[in-house]
C-alpha atoms as a PDB file:
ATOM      1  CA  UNK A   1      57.185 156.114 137.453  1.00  0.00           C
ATOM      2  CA  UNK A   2      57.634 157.153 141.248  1.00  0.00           C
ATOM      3  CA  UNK A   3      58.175 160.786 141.815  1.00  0.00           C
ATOM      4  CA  UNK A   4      59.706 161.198 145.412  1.00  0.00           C
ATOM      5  CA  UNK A   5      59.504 164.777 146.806  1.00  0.00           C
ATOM      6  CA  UNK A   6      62.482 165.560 148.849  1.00  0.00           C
ATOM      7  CA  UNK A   7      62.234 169.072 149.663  1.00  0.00           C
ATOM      8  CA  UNK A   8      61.588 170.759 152.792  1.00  0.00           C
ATOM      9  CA  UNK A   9      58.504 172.425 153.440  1.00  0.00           C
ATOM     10  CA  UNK A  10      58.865 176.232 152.957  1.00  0.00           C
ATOM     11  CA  UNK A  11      57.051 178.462 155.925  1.00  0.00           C
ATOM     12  CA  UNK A  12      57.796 180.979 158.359  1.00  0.00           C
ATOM     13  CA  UNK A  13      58.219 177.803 160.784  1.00  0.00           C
ATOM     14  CA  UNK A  14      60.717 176.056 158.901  1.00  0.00           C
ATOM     15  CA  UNK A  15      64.349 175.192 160.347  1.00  0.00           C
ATOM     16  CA  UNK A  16      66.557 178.029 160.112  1.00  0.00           C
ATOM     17  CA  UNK A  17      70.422 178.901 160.531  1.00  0.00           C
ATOM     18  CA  UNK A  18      71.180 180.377 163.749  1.00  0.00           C
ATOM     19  CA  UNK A  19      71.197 184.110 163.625  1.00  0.00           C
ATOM     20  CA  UNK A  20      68.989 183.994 160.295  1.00  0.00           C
ATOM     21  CA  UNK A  21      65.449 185.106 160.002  1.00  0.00           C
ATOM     22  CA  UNK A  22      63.377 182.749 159.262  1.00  0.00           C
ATOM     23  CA  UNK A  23      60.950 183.303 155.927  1.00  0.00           C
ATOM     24  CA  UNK A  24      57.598 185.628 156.515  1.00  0.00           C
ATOM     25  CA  UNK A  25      54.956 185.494 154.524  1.00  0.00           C
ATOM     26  CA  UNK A  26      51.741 187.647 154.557  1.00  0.00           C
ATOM     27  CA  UNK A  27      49.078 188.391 152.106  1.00  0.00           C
ATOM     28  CA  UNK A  28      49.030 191.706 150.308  1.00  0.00           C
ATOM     29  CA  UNK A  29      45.074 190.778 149.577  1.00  0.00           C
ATOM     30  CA  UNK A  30      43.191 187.745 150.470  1.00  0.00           C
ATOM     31  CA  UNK A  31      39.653 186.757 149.107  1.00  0.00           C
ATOM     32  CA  UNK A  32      38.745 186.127 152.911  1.00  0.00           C
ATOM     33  CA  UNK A  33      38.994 189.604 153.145  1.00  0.00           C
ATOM     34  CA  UNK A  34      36.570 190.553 150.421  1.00  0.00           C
ATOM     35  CA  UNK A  35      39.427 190.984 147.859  1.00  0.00           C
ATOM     36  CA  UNK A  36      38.932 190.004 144.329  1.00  0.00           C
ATOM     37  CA  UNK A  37      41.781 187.585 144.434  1.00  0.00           C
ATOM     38  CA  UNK A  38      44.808 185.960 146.672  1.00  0.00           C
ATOM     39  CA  UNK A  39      48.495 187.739 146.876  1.00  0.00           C
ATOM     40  CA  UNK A  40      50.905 186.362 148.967  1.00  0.00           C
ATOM     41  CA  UNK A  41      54.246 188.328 150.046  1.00  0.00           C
ATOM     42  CA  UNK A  42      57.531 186.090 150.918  1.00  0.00           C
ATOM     43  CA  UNK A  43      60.833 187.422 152.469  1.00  0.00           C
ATOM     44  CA  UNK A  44      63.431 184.889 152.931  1.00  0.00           C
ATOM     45  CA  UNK A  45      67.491 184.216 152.328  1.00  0.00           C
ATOM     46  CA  UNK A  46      68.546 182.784 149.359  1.00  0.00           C
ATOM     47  CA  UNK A  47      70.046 179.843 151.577  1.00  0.00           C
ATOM     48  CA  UNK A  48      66.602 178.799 153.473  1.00  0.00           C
ATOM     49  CA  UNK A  49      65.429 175.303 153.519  1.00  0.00           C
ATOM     50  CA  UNK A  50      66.424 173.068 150.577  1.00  0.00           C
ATOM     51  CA  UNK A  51      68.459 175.498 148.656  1.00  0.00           C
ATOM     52  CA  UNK A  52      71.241 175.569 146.062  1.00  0.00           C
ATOM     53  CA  UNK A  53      74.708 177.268 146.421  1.00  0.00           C
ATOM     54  CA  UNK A  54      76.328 179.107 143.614  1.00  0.00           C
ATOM     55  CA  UNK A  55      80.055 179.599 143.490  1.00  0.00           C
ATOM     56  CA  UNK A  56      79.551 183.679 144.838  1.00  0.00           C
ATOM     57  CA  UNK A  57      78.907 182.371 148.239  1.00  0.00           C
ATOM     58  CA  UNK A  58      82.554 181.920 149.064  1.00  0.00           C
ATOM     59  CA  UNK A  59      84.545 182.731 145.823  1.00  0.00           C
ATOM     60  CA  UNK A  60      84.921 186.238 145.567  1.00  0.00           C
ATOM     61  CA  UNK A  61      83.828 187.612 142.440  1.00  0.00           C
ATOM     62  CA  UNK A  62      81.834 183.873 141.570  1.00  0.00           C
ATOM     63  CA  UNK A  63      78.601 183.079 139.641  1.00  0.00           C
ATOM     64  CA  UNK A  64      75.467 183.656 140.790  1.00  0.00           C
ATOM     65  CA  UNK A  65      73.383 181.289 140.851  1.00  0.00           C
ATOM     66  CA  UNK A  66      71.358 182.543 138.066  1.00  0.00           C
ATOM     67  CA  UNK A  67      74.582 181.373 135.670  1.00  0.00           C
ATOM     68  CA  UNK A  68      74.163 177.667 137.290  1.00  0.00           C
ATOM     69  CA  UNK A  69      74.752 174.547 134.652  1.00  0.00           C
ATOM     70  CA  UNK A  70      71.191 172.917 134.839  1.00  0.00           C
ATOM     71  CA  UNK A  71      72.434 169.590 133.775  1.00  0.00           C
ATOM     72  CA  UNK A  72      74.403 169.641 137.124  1.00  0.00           C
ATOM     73  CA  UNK A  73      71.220 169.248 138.979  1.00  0.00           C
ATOM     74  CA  UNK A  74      69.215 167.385 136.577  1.00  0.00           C
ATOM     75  CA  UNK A  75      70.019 164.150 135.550  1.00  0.00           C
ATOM     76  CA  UNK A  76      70.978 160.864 136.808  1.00  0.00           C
ATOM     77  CA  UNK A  77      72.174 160.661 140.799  1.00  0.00           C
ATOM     78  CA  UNK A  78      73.042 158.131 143.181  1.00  0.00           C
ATOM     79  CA  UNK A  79      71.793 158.363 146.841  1.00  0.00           C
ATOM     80  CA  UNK A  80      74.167 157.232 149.051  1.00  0.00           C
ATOM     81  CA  UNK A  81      73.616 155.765 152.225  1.00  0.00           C
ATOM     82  CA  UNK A  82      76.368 157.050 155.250  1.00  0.00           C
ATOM     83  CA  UNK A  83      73.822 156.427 158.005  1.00  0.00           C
ATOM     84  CA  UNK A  84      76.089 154.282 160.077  1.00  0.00           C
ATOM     85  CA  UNK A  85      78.814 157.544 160.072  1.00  0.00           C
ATOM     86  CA  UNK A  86      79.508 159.062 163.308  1.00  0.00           C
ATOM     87  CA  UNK A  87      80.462 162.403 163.670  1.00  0.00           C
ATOM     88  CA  UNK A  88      81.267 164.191 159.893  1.00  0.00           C
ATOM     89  CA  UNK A  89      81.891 162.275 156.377  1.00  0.00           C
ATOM     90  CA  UNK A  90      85.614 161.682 156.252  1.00  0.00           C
ATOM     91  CA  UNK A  91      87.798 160.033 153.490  1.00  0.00           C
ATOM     92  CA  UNK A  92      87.516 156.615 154.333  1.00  0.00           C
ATOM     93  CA  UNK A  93      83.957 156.967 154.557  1.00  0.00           C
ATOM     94  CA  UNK A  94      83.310 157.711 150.521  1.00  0.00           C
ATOM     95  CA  UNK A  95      86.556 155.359 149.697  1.00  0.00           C
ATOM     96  CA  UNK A  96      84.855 152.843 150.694  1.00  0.00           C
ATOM     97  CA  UNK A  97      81.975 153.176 148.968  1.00  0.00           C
ATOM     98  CA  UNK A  98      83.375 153.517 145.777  1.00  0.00           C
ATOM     99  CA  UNK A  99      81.948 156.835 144.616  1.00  0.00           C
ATOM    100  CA  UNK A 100      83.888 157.215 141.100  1.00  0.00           C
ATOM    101  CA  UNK A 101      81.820 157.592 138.716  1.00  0.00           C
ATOM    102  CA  UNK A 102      79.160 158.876 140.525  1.00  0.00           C
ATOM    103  CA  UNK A 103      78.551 162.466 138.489  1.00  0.00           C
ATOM    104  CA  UNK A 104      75.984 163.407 141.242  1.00  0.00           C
ATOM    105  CA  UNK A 105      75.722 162.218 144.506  1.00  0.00           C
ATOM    106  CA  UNK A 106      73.131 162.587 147.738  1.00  0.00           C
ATOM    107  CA  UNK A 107      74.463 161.629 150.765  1.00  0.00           C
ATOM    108  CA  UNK A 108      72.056 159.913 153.575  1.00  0.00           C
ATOM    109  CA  UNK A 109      73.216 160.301 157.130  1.00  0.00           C
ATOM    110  CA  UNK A 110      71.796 160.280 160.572  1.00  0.00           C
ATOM    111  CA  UNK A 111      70.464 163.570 159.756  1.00  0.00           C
ATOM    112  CA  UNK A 112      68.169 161.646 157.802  1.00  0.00           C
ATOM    113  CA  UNK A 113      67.600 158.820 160.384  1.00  0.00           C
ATOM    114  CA  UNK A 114      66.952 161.549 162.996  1.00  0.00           C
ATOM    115  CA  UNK A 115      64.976 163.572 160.363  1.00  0.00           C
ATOM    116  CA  UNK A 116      66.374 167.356 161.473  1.00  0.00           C
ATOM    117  CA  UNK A 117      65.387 168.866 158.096  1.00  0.00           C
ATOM    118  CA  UNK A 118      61.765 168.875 159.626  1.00  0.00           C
ATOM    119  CA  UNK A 119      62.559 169.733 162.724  1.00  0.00           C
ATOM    120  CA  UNK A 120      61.881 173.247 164.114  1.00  0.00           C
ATOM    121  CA  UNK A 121      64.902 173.194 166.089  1.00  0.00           C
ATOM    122  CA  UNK A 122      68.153 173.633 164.811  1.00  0.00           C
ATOM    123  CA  UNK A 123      70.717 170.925 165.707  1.00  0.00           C
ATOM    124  CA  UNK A 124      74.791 171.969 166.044  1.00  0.00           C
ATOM    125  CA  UNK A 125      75.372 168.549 166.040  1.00  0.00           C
ATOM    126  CA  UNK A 126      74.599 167.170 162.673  1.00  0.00           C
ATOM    127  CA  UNK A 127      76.358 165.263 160.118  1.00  0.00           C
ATOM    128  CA  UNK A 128      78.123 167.315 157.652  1.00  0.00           C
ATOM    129  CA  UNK A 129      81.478 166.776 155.254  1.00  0.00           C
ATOM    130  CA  UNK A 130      84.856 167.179 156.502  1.00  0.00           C
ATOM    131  CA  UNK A 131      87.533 169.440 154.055  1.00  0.00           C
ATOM    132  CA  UNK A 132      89.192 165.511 153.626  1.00  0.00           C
ATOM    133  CA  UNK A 133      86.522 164.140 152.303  1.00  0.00           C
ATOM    134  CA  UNK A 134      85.511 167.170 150.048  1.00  0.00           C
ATOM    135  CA  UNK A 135      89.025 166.988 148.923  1.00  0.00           C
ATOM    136  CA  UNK A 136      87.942 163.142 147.739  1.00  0.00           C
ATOM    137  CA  UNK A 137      85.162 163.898 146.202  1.00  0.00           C
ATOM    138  CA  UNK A 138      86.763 166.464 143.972  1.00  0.00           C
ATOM    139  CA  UNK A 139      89.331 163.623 142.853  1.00  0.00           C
ATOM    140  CA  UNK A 140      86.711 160.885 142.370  1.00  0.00           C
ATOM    141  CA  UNK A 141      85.037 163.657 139.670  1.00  0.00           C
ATOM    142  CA  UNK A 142      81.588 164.179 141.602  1.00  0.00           C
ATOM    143  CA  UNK A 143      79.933 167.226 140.551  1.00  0.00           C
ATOM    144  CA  UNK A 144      76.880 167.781 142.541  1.00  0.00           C
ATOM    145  CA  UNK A 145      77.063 167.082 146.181  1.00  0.00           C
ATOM    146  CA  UNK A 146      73.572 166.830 147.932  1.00  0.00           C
ATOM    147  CA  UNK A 147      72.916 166.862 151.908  1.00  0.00           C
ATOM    148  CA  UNK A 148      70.660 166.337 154.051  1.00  0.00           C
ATOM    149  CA  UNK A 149      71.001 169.444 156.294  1.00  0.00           C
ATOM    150  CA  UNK A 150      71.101 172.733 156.056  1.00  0.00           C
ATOM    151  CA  UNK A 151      74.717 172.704 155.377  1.00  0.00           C
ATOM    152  CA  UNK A 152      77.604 170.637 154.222  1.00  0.00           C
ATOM    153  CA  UNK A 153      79.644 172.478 156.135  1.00  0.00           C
ATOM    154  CA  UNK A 154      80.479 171.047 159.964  1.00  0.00           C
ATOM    155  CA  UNK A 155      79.034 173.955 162.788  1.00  0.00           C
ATOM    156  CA  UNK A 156      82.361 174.290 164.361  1.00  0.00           C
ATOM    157  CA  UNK A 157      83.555 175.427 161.231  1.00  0.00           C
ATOM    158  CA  UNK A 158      80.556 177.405 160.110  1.00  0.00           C
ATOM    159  CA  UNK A 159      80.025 179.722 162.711  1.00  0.00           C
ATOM    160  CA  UNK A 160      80.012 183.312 160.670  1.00  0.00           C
ATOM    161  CA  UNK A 161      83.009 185.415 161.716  1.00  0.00           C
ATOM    162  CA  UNK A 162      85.047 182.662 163.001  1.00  0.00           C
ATOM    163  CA  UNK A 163      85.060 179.611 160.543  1.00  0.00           C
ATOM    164  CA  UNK A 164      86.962 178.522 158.064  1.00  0.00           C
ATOM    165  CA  UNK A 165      84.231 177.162 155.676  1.00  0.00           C
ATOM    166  CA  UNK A 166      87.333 175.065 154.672  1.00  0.00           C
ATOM    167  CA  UNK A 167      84.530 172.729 153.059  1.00  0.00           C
ATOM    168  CA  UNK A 168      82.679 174.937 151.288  1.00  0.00           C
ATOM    169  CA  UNK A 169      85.904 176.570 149.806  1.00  0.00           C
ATOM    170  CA  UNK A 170      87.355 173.724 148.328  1.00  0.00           C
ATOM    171  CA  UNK A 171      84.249 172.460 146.959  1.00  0.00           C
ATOM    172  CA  UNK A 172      82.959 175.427 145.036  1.00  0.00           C
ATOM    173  CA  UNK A 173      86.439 176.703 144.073  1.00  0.00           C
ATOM    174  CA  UNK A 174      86.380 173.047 142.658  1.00  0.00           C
ATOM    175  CA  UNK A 175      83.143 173.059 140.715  1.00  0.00           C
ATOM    176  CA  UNK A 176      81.634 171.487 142.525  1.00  0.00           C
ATOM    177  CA  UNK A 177      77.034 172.225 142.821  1.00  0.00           C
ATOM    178  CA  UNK A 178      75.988 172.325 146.159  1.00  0.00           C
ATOM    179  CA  UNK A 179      72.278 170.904 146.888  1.00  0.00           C
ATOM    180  CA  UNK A 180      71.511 171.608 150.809  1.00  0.00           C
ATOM    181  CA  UNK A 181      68.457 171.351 153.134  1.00  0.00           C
ATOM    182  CA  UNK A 182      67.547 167.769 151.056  1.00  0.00           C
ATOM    183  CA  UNK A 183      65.010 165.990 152.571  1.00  0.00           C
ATOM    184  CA  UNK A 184      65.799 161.903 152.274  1.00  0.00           C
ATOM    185  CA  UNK A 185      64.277 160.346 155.885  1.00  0.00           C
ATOM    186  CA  UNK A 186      62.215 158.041 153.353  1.00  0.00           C
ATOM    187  CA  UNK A 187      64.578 157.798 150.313  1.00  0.00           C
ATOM    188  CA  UNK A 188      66.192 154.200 149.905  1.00  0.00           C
ATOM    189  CA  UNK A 189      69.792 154.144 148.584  1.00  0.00           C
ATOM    190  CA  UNK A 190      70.564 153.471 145.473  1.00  0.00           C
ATOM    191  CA  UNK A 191      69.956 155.213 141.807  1.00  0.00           C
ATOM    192  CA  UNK A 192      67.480 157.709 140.662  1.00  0.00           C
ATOM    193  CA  UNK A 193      66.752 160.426 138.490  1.00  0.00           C
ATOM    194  CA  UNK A 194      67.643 164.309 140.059  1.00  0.00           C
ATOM    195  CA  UNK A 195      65.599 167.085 139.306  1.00  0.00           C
ATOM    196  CA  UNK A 196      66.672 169.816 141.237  1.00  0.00           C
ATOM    197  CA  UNK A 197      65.638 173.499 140.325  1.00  0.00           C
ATOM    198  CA  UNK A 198      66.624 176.922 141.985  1.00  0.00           C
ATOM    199  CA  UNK A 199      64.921 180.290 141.253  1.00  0.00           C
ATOM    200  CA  UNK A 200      67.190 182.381 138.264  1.00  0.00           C
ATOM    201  CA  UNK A 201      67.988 185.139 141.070  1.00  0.00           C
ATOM    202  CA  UNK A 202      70.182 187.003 139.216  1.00  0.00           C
ATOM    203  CA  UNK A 203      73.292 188.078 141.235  1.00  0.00           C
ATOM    204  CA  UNK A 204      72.489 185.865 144.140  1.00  0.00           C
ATOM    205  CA  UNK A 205      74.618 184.067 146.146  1.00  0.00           C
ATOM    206  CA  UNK A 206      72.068 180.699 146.494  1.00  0.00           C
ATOM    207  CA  UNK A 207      68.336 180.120 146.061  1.00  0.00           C
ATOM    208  CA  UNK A 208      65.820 178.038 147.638  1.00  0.00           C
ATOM    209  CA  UNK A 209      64.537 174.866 145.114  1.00  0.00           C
ATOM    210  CA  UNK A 210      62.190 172.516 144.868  1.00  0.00           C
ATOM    211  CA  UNK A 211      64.220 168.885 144.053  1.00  0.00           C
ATOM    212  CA  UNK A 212      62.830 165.860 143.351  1.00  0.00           C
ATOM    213  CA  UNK A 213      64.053 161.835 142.851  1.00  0.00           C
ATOM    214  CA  UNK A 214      62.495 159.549 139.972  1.00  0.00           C
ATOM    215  CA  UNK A 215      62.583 156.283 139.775  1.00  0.00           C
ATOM    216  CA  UNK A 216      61.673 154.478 136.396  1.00  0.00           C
ATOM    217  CA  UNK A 217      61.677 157.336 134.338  1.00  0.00           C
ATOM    218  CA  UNK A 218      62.440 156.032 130.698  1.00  0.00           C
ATOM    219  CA  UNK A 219      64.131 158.916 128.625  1.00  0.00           C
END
């Protein structure tokens, strides 16, 4: 069995969206110090990193993410390679690669290729899903969408006070799980087990997660 980590690493250094703080973490006691034990203290968005969104962060009165159906991010998944897309995920794009069936679904782009999940530096021009191909996806009957940036949502349409987060809208007032921030520079295409676990937050709006891929896992 091959367990294939494909989070990204979680630090005050960590890619961030623009106009978000970063995590901070400090230690309330350290043994360094003479302390009896080790206590760390995080602060950090419920959207940092790889993260999960629930429905409340666009649908007005949605779940939080504490309400989230575990067996939509655990379970088998199909990794999808898109790494020859330019510019954002359209229709044709997913048509041609024959996605029904496909319950849950990781796409692998040039994010991947360029590998700007573990980059410090946050890039505007990255790979995301256009509302056409979200609107696909939906009708082929995916349920959990995976990425491998920080959103699935493309920049010009993301910027907070402007946007339209047309993608985002139609996929959570879908159904459909959101699994952001994934981490798949050294995944190879093809089928896997997902386990993919965000903190029970009660009455948040998205959590980070730590997600995993297995291969030859016999159930």
């Amino acid at each position: 069995m091959e367990i294939i980590d494909i989070t990204a690493p979680f630090s005050p250094e960590m890619l961030s969206w623009p106009g978000q703080e970063p995590p901070s973490h400090e230690f309330l006691a350290h043994q360094r110090q003479g302390d009896p034990n080790t206590v760390s203290w995080w602060q950090t968005g419920g959207h940092a990193g790889t993260h999960v969104d629930a429905p409340l962060h666009f649908i007005p009165n949605g779940a939080g993410i504490e309400a989230l159906d575990l067996r939509r991010s655990i379970g088998p998944c199909r990794v999808l390679d898109l790494s020859h897309v330019e510019g954002h995920v359209g229709r044709d794009d997913l048509e041609a690669a024959e996605i029904a069936g496909d319950q849950r679904l990781l796409l692998k782009t040039r994010n991947s290729g360029d590998d700007l999940m573990r980059r410090g530096e946050f890039e505007e021009g990255y790979v995301a899903v256009s509302r056409e191909a979200a609107e696909y996806l939906i009708e082929a009957g995916v349920e959990t969408l995976g990425v491998d940036y920080l959103s699935v949502e493309p920049f010009e349409d993301a910027e907070f006070g402007e946007g339209e987060f047309r993608t985002h809208h139609a996929l959570l007032k879908a159904g459909v799980t959101l699994l952001e921030g994934l981490v798949l520079t050294e995944v190879e295409p093809g089928e896997y087990f997902l386990a993919c676990l965000p903190l029970k937050l009660v009455g948040s709006d998205g959590s980070p997660a730590r997600a995993v891929l297995i291969r030859g896992l016999n159930i």
